[in-house]
C-alpha atoms as a PDB file:
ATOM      1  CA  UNK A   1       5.501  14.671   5.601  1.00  0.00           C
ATOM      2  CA  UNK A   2       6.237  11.302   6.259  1.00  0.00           C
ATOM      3  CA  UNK A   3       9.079   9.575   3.724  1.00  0.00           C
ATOM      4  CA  UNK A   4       9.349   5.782   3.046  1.00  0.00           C
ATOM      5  CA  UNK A   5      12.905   5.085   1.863  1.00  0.00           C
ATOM      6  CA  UNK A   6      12.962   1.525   0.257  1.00  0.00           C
ATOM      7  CA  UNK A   7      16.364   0.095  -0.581  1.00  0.00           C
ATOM      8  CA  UNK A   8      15.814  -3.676  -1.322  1.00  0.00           C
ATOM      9  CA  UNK A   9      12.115  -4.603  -3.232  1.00  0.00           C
ATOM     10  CA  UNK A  10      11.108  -8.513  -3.554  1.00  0.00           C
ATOM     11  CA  UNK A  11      14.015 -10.236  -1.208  1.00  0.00           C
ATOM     12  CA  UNK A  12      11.889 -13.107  -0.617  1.00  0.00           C
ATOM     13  CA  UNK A  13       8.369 -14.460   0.125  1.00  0.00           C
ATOM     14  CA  UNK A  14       6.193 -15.740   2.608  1.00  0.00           C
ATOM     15  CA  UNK A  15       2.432 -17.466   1.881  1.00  0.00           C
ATOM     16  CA  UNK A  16      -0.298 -16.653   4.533  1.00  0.00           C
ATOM     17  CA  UNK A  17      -1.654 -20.324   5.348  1.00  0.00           C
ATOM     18  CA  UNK A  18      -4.909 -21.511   4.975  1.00  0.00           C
ATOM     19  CA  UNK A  19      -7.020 -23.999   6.596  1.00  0.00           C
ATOM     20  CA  UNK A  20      -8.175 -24.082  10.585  1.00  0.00           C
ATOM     21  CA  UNK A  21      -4.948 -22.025  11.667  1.00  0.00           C
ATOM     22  CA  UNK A  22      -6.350 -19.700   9.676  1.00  0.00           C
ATOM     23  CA  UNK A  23      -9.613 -19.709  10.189  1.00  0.00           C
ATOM     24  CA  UNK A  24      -9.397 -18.606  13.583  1.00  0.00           C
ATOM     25  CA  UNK A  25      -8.407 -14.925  12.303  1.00  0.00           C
ATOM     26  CA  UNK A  26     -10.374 -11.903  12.705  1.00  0.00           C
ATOM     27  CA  UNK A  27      -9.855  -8.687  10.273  1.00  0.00           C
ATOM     28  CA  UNK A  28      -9.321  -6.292  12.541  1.00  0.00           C
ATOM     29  CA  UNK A  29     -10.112  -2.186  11.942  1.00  0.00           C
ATOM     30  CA  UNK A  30      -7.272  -0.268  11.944  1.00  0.00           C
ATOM     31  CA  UNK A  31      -9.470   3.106  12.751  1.00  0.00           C
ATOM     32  CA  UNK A  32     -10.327   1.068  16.394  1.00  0.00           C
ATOM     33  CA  UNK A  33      -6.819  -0.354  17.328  1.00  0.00           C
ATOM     34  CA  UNK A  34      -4.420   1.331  19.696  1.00  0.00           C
ATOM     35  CA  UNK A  35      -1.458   3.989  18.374  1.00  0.00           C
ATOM     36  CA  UNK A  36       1.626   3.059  19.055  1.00  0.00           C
ATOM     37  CA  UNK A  37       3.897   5.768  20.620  1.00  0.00           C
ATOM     38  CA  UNK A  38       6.784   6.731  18.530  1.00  0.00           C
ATOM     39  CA  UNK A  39       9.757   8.918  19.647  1.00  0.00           C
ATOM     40  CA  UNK A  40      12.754   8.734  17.442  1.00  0.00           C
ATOM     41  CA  UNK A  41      14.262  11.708  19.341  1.00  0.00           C
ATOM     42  CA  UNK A  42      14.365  10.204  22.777  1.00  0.00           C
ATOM     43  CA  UNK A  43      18.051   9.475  24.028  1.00  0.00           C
ATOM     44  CA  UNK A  44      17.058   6.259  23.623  1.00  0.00           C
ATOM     45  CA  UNK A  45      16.357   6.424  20.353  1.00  0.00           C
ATOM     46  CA  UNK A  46      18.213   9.128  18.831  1.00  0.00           C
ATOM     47  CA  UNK A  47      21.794   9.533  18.391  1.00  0.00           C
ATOM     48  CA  UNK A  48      22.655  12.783  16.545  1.00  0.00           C
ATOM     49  CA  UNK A  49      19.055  14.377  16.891  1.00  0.00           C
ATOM     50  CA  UNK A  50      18.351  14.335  20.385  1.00  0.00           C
ATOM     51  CA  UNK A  51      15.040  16.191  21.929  1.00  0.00           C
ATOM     52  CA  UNK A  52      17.242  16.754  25.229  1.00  0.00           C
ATOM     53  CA  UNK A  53      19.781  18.454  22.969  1.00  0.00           C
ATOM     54  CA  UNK A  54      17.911  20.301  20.306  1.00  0.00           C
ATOM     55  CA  UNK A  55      14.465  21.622  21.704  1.00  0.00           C
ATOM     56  CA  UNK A  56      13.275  22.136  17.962  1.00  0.00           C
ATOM     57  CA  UNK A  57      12.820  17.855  17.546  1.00  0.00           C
ATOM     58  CA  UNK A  58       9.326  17.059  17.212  1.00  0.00           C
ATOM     59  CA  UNK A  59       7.424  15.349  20.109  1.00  0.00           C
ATOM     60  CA  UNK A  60       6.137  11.969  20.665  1.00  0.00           C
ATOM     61  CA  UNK A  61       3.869  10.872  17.789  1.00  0.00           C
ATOM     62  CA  UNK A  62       4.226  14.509  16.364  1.00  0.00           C
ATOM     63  CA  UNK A  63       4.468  15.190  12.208  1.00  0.00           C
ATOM     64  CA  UNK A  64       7.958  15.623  11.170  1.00  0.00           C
ATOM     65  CA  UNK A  65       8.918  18.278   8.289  1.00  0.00           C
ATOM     66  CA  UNK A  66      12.278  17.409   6.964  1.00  0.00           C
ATOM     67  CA  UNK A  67      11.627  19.861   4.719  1.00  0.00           C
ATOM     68  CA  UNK A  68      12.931  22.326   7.571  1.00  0.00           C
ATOM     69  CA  UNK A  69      16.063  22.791   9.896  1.00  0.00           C
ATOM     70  CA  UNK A  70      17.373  20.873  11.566  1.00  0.00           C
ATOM     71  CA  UNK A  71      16.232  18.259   9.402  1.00  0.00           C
ATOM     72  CA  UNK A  72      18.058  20.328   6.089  1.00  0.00           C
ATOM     73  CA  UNK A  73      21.684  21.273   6.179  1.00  0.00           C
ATOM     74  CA  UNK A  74      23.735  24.126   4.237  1.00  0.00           C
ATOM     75  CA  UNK A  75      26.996  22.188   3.340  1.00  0.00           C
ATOM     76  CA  UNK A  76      29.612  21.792   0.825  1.00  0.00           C
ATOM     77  CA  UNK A  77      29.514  19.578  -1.875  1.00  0.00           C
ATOM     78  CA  UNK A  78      32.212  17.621  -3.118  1.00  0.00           C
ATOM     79  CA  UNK A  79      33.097  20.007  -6.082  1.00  0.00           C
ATOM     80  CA  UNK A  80      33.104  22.831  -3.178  1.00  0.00           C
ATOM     81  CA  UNK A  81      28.879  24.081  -4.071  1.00  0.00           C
ATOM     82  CA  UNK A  82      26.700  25.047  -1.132  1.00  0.00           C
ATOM     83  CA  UNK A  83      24.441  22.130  -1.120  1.00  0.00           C
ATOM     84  CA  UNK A  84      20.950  21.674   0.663  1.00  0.00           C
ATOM     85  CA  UNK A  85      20.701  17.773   2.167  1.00  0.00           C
ATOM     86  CA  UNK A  86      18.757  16.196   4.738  1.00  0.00           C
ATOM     87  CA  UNK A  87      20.417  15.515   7.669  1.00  0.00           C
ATOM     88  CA  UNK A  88      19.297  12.475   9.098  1.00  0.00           C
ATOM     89  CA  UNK A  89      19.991  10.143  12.608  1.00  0.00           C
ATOM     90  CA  UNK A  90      22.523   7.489  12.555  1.00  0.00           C
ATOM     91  CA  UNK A  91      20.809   4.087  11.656  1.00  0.00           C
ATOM     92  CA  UNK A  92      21.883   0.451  11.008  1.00  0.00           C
ATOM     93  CA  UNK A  93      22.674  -0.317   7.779  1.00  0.00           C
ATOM     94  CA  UNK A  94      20.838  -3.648   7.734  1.00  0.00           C
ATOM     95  CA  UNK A  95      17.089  -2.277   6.305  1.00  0.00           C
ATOM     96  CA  UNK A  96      14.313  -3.042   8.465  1.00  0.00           C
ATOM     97  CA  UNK A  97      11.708  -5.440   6.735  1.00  0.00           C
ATOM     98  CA  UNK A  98       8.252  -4.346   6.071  1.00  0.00           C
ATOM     99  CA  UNK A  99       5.854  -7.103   4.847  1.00  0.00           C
ATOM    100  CA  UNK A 100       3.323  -5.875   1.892  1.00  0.00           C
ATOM    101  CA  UNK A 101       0.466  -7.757   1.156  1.00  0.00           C
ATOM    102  CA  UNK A 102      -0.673  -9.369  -2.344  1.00  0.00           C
ATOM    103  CA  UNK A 103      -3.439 -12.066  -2.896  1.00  0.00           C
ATOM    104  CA  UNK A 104      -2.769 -14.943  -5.439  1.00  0.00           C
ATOM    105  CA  UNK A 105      -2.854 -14.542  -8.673  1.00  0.00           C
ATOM    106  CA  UNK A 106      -2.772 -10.495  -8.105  1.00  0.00           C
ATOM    107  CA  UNK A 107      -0.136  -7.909  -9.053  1.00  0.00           C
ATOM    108  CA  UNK A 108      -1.422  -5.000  -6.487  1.00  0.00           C
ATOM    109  CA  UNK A 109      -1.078  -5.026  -3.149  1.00  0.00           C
ATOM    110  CA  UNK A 110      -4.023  -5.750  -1.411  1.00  0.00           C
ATOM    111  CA  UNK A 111      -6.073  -2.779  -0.690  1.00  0.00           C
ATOM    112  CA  UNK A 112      -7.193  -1.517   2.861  1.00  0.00           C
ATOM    113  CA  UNK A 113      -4.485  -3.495   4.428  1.00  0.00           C
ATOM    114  CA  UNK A 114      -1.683  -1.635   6.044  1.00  0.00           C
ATOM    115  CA  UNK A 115       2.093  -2.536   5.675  1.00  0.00           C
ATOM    116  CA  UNK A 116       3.292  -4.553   8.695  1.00  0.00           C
ATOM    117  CA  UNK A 117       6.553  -3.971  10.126  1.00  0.00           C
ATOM    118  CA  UNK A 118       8.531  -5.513  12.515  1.00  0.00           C
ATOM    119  CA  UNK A 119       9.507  -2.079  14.528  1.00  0.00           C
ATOM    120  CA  UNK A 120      10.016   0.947  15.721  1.00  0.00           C
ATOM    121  CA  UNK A 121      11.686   4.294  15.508  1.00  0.00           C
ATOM    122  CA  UNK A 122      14.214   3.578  19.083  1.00  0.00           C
ATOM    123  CA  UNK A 123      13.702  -0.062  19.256  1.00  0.00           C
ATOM    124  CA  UNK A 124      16.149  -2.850  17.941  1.00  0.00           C
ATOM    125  CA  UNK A 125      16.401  -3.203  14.467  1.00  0.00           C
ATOM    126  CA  UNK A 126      14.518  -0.298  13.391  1.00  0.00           C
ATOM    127  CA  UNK A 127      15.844   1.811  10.061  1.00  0.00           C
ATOM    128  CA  UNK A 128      14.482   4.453   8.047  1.00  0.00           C
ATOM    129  CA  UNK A 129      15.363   2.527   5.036  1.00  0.00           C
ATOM    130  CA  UNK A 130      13.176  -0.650   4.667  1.00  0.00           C
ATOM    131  CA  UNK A 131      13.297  -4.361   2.942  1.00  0.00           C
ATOM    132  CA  UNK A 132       9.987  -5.362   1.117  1.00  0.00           C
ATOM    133  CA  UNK A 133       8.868  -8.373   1.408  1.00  0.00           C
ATOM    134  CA  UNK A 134       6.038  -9.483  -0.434  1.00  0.00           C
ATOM    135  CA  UNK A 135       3.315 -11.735   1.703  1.00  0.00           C
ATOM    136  CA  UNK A 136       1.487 -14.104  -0.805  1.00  0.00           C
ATOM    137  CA  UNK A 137      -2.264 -14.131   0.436  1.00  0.00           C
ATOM    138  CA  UNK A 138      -4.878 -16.873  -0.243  1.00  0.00           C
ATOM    139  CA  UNK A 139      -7.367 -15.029  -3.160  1.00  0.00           C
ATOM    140  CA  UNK A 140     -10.075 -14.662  -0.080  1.00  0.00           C
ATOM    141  CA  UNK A 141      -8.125 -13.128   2.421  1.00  0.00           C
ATOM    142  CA  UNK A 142      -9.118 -10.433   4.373  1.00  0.00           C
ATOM    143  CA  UNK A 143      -7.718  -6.912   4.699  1.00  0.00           C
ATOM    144  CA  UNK A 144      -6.169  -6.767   8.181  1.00  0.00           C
ATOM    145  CA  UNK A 145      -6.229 -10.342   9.058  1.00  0.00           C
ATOM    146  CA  UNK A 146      -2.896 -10.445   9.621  1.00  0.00           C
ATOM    147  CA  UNK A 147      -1.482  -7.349  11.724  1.00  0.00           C
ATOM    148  CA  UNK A 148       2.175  -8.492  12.915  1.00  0.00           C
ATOM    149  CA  UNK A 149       4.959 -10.392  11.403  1.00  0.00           C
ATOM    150  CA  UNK A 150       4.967 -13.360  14.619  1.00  0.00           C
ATOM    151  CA  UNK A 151       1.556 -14.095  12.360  1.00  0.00           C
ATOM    152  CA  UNK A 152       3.182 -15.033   9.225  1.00  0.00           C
ATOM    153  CA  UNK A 153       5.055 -18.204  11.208  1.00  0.00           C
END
């Protein structure tokens, strides 16, 4: 299962130009691009779930239940009640910023094109919880025209 947690909607916008800057632009299919390796365990990464520590962490690019130990904790709550929560990794508190896509004149995002974000899980800046910011499109843009946030300059 893979959880979104989304703390701040609408901070801001950004338009997606148009003219010859943006004519040069290619859709591109997300089926054919490369995967980007993700390992939120490493000891790079991680701080309280470690792979080197706890054997049970997922690998590299692996599904992660948090549904299941260690991911779920037995604790106490504040009135003294066993309580299940998830017990997560340390993170920032500043919210990562992932940039969702909506054409002008539109109130849906703009479907086929995937989210772009800016990181992530071990590198700089990366968090679990995540800023929206909403990417004004001209009304013919193309799905996947845009794949990184250095794009939206």
């Amino acid at each position: 299962m893979d959880i979104r947690l989304v703390v701040l909607i609408t901070a801001g916008w950004f338009a997606v130009s148009s003219g010859p800057a943006r004519a040069e632009l290619q859709p591109k299919n997300p089926d054919q691009g490369p995967i980007a390796t993700v390992d939120r365990f490493s000891d790079r990464a991680g701080k309280l779930l470690v792979r080197s520590a706890d054997k049970r962490l997922p690998s590299p690019n692996q599904p992660i239940d948090f549904d299941t130990p260690p991911f779920n904790v037995l604790g106490f709550s504040p009135t003294g009640e066993p309580t299940l929560y998830y017990h997560l990794d340390v993170q920032s508190t500043t919210p990562a910023p992932v940039y969702i896509f909506y054409r002008d004149g539109e109130d849906r995002p703009v479907q086929n094109q995937l989210d772009v974000i800016d990181t992530l899980p071990g590198e700089q800046g990366y968090n679990d919880f995540q800023q929206v910011w909403k990417v004004w499109a001209p009304k013919d843009y193309v799905a996947n025209t845009i794949t990184d946030a250095s794009m939206l300059q």
